[in-house]
N, C-alpha and C. Protein backbone atom coordinates (compact mmCIF):
# COMPACT_ATOMS: atom_id res chain seq x y z
N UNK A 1 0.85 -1.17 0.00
CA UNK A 1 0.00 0.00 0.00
C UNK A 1 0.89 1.24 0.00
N UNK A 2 0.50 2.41 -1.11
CA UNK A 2 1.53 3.33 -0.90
C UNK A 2 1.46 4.05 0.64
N UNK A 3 2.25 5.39 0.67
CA UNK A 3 2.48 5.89 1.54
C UNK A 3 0.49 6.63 1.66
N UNK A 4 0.61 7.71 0.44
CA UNK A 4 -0.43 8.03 0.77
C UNK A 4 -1.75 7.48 0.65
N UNK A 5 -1.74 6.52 0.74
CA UNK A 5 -2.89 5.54 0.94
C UNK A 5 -2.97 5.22 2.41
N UNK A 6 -1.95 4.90 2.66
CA UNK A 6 -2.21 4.90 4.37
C UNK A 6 -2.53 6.25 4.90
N UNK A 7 -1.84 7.05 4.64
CA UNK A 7 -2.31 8.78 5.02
C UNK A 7 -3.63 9.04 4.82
N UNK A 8 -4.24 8.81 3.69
CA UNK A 8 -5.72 8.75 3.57
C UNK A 8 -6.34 7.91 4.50
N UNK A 9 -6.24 6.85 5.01
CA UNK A 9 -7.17 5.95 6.10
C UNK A 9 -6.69 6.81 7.36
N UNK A 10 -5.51 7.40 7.59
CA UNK A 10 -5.22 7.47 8.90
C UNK A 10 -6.40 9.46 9.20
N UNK A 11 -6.02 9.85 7.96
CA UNK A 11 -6.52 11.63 8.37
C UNK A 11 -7.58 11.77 7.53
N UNK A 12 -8.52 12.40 8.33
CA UNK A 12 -10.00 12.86 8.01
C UNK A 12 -9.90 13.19 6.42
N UNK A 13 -11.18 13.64 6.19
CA UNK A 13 -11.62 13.44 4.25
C UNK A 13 -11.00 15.05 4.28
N UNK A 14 -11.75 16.05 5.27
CA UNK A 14 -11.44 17.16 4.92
C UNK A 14 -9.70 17.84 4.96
N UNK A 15 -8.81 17.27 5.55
CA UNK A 15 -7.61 17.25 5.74
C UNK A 15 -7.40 16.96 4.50
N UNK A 16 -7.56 15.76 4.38
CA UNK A 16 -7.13 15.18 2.77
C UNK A 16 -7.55 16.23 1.09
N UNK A 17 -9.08 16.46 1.63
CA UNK A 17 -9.21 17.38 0.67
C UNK A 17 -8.24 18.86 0.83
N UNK A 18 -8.36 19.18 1.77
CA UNK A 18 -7.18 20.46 1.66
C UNK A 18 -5.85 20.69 1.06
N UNK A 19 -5.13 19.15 1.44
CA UNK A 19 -4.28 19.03 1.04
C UNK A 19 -4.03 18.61 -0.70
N UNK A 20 -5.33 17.85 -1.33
CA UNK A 20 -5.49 18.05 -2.29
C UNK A 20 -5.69 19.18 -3.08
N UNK A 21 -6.01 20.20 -2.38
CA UNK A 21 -6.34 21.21 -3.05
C UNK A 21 -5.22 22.09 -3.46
N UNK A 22 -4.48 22.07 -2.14
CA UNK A 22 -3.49 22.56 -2.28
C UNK A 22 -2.20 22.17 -3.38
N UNK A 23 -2.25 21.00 -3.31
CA UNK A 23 -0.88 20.66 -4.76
C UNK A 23 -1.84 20.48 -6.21
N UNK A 24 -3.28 20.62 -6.52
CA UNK A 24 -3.80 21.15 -7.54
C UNK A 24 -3.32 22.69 -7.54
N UNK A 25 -3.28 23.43 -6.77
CA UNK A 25 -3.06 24.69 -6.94
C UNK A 25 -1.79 24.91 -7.52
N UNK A 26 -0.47 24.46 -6.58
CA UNK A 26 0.34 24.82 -7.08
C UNK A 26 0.56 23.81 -8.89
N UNK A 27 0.34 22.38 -8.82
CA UNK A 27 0.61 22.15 -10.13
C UNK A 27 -0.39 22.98 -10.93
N UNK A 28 -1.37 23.25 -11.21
CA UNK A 28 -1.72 24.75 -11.72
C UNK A 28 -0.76 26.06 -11.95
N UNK A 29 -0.33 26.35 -11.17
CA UNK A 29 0.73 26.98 -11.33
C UNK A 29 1.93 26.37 -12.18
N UNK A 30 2.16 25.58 -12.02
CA UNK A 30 3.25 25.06 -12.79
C UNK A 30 2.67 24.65 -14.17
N UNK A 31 1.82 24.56 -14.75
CA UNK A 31 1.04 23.78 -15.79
C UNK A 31 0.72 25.41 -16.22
N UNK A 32 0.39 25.86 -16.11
CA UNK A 32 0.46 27.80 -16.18
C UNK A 32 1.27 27.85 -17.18
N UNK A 33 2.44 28.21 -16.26
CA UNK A 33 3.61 28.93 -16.67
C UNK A 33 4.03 28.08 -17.73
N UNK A 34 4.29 26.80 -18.05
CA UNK A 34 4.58 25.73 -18.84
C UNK A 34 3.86 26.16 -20.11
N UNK A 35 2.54 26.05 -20.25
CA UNK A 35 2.00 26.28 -21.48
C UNK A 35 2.08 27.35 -21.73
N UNK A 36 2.16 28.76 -21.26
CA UNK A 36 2.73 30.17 -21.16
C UNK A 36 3.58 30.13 -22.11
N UNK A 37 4.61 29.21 -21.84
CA UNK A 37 5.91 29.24 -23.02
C UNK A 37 5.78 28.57 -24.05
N UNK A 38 4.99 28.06 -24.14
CA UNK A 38 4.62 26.97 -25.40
C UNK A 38 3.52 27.89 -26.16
N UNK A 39 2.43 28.56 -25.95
CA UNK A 39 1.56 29.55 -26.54
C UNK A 39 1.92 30.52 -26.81
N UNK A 40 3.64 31.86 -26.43
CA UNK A 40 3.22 32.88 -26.18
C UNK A 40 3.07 33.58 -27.89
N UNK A 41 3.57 32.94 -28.60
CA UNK A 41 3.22 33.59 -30.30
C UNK A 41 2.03 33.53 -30.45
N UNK A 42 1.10 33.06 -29.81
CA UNK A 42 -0.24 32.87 -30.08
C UNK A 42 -1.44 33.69 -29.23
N UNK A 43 -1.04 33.66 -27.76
CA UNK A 43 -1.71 34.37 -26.88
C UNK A 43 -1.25 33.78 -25.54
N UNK A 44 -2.26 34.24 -24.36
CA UNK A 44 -1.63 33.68 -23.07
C UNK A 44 -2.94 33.41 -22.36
N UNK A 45 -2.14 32.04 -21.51
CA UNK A 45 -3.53 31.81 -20.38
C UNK A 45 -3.43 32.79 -19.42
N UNK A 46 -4.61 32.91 -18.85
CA UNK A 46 -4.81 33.85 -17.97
C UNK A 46 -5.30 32.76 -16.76
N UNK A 47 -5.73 31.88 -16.71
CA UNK A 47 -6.07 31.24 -15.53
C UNK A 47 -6.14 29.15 -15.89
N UNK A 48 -6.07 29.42 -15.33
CA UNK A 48 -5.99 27.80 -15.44
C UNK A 48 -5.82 27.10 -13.47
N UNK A 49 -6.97 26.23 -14.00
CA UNK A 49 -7.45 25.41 -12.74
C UNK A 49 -7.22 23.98 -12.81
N UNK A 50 -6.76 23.05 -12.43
CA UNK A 50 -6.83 21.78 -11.97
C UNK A 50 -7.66 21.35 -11.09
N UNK A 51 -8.34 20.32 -10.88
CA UNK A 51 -8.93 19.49 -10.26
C UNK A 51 -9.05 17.59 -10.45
N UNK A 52 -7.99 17.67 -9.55
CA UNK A 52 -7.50 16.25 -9.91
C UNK A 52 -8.34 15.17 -9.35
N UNK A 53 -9.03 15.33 -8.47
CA UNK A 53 -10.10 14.27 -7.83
C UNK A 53 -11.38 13.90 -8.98
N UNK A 54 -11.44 15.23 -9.85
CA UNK A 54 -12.48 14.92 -10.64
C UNK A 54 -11.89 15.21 -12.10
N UNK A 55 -10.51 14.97 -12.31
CA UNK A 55 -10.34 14.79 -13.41
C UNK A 55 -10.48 15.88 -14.54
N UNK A 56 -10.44 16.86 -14.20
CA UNK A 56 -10.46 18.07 -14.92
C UNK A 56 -9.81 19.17 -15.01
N UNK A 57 -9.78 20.08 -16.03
CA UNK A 57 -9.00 20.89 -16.02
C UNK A 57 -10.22 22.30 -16.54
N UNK A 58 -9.33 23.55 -15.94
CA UNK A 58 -10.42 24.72 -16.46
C UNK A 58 -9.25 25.67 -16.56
N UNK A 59 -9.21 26.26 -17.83
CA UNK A 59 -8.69 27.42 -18.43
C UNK A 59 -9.01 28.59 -19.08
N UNK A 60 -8.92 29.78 -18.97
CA UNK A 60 -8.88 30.87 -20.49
C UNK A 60 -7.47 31.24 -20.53
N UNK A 61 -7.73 31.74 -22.12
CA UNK A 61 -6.66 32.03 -22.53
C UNK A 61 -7.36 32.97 -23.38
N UNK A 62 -6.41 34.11 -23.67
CA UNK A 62 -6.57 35.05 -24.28
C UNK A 62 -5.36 35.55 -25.89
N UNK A 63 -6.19 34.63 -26.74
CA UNK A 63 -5.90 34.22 -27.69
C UNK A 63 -5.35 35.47 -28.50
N UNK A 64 -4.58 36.29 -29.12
CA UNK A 64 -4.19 37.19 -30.32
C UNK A 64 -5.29 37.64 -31.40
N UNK A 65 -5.15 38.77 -31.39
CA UNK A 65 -6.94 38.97 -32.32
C UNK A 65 -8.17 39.12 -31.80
N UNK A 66 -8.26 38.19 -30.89
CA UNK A 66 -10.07 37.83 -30.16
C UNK A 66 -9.94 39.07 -29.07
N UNK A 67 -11.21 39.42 -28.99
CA UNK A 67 -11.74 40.81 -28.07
C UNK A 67 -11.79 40.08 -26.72
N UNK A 68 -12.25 38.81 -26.48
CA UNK A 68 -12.38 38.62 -24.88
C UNK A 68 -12.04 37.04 -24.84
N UNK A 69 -11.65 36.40 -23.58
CA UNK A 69 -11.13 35.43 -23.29
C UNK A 69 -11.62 34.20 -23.44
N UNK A 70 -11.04 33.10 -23.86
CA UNK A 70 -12.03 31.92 -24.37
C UNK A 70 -11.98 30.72 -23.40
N UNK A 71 -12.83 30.50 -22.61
CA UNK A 71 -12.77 29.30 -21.57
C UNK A 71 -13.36 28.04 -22.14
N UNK A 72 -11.90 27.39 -21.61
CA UNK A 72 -12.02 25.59 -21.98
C UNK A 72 -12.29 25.02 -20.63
N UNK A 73 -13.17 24.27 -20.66
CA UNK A 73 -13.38 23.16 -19.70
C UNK A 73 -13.04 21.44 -20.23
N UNK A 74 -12.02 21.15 -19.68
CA UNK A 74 -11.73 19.59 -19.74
C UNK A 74 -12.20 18.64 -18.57
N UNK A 75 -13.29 18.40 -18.95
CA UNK A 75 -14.17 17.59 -17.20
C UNK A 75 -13.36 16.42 -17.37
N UNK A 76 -13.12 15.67 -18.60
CA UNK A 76 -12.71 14.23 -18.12
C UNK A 76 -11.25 14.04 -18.58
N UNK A 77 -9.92 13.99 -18.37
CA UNK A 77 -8.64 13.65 -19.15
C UNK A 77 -7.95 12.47 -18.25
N UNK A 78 -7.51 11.67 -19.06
CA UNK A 78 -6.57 10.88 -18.31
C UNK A 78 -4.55 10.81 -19.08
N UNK A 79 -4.55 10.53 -17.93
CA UNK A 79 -2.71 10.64 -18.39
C UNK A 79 -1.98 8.83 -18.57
N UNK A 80 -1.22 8.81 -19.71
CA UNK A 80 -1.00 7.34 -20.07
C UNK A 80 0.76 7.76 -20.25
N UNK A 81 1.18 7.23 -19.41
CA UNK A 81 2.46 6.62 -19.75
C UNK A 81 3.32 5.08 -21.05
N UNK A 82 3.54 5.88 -22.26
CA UNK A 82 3.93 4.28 -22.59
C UNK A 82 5.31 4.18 -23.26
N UNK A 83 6.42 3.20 -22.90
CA UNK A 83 7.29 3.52 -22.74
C UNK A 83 8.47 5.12 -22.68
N UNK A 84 7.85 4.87 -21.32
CA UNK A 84 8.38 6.86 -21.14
C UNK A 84 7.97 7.65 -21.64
N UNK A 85 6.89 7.91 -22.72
CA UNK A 85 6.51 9.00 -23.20
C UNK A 85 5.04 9.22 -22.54
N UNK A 86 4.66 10.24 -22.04
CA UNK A 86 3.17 10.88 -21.13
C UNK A 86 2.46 11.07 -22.54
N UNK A 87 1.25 10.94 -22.32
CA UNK A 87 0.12 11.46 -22.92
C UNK A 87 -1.11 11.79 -22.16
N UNK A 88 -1.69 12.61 -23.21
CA UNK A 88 -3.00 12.51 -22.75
C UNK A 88 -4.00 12.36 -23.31
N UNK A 89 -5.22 11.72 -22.78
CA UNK A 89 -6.44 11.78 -23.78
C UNK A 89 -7.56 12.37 -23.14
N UNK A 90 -8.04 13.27 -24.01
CA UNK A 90 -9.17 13.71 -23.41
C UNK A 90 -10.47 13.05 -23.55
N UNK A 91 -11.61 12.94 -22.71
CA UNK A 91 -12.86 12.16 -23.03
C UNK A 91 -13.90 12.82 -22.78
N UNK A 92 -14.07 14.50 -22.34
CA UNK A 92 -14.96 15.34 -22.14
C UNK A 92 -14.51 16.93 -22.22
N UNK A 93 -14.89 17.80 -23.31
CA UNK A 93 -14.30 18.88 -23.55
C UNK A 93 -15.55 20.14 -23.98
N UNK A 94 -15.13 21.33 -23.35
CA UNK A 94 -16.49 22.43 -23.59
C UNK A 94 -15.73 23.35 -24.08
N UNK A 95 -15.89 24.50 -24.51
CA UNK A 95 -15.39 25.86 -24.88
C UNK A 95 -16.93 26.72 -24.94
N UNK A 96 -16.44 28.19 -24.66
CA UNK A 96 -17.13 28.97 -24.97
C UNK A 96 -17.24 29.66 -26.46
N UNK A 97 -16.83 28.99 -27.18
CA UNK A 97 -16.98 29.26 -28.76
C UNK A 97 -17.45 28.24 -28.97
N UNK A 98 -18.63 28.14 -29.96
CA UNK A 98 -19.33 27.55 -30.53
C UNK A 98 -18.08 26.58 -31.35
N UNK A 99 -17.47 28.00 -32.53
CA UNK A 99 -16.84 27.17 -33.22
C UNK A 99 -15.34 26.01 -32.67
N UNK A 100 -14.59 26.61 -31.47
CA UNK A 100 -13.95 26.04 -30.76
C UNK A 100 -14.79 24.51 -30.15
N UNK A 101 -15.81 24.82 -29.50
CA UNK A 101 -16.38 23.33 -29.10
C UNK A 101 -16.26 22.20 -29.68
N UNK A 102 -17.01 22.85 -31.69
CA UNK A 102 -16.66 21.92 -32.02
C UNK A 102 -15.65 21.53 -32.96
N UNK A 103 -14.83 21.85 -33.02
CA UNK A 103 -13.35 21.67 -33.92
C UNK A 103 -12.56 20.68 -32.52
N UNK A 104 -13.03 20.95 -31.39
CA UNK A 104 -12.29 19.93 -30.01
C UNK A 104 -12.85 18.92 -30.02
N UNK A 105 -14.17 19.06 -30.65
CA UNK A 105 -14.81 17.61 -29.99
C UNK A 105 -14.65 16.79 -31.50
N UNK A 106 -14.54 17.63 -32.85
CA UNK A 106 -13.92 16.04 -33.70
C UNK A 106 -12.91 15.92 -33.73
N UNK A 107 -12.06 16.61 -33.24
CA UNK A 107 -10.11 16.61 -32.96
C UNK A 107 -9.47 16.17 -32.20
N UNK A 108 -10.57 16.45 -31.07
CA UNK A 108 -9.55 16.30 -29.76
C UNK A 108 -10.35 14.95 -29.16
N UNK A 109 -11.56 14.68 -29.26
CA UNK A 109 -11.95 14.10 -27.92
C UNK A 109 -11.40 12.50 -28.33
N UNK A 110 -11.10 11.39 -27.25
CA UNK A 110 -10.41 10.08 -27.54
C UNK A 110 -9.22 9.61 -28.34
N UNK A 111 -8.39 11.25 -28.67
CA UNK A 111 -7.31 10.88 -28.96
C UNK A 111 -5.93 11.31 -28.07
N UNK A 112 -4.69 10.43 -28.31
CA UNK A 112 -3.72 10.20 -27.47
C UNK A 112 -2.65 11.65 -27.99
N UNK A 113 -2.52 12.67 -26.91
CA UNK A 113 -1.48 13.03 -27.19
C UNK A 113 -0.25 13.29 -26.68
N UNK A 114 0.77 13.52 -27.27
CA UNK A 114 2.29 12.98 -26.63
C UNK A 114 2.66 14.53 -26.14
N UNK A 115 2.66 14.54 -24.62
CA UNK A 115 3.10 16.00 -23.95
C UNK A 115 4.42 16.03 -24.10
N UNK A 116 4.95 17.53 -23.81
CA UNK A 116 6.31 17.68 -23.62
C UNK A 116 6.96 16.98 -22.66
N UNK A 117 8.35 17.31 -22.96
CA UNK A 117 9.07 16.64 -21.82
C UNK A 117 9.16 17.28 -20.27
N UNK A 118 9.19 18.58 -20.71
CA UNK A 118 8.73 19.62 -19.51
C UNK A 118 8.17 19.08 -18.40
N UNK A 119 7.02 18.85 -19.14
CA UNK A 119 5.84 18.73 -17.69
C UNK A 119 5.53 16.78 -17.42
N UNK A 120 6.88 16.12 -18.05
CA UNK A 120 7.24 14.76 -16.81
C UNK A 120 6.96 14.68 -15.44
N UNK A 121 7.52 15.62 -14.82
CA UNK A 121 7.91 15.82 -13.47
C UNK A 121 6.26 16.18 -12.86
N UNK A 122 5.55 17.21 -13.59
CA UNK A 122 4.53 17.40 -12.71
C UNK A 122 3.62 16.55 -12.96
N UNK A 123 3.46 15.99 -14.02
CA UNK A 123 2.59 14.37 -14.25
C UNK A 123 2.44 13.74 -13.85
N UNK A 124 3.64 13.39 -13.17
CA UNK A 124 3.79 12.11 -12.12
C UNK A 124 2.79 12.44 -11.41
N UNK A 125 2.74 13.40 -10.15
CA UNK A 125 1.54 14.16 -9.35
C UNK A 125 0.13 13.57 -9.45
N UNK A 126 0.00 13.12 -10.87
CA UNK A 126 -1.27 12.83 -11.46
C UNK A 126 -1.78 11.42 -11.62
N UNK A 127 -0.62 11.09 -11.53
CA UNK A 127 -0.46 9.16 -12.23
C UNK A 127 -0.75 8.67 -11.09
């Protein structure tokens, strides 16, 4: 049994949730700044949320050109390791653009993609 598996039986739900909340926050932060450098010819996030208990992610970004900020909701993603390379697949995706919604949902949704090497380290977190 791992470590924090025993930590979970031993300390209350709400402890546990705090503490969950708390390293969603900061890997948020780190998952931020990461795609920050990977977008900035394009535009920049302005917020980005994790929620790892339920598997989701919530962002805007404020794309080059566009008058106001475009929020993605990723309710369902999972992370696949296969030989050393991370991916991800998404299996539930929203935007506040019509046309964004759906260009994600025949593009993006159930397929595998291969993340940077960057964000190894904060993946793990997730696995």
């Amino acid at each position: 049994m791992a470590m924090w598996d025993s930590f979970k039986k031993m300390a209350g739900t709400s402890v546990i949730d705090q503490m969950q909340t708390a390293k969603d926050s900061t890997n948020s932060a780190v998952f931020k700044a990461t795609m920050n450098t990977f977008i900035r010819k394009y535009g920049q996030v302005l917020e980005l949320k994790i929620d790892s208990k339920d598997k989701a992610f919530i962002f805007e970004i404020m794309l080059k050109g566009e008058a106001t900020p475009i929020r993605v909701e990723i309710r369902k993603y999972e992370f696949i390791n296969r030989d050393g390379t991370n991916y991800v697949k998404l299996h539930e995706v929203f935007a506040n653009r019509y046309w964004m919604d759906t260009v994600m949902e025949l593009a993006l949704l159930e397929q595998e993609f291969p993340l940077p090497k960057e964000l190894d380290k904060p993946i793990q977190t997730f696995m």
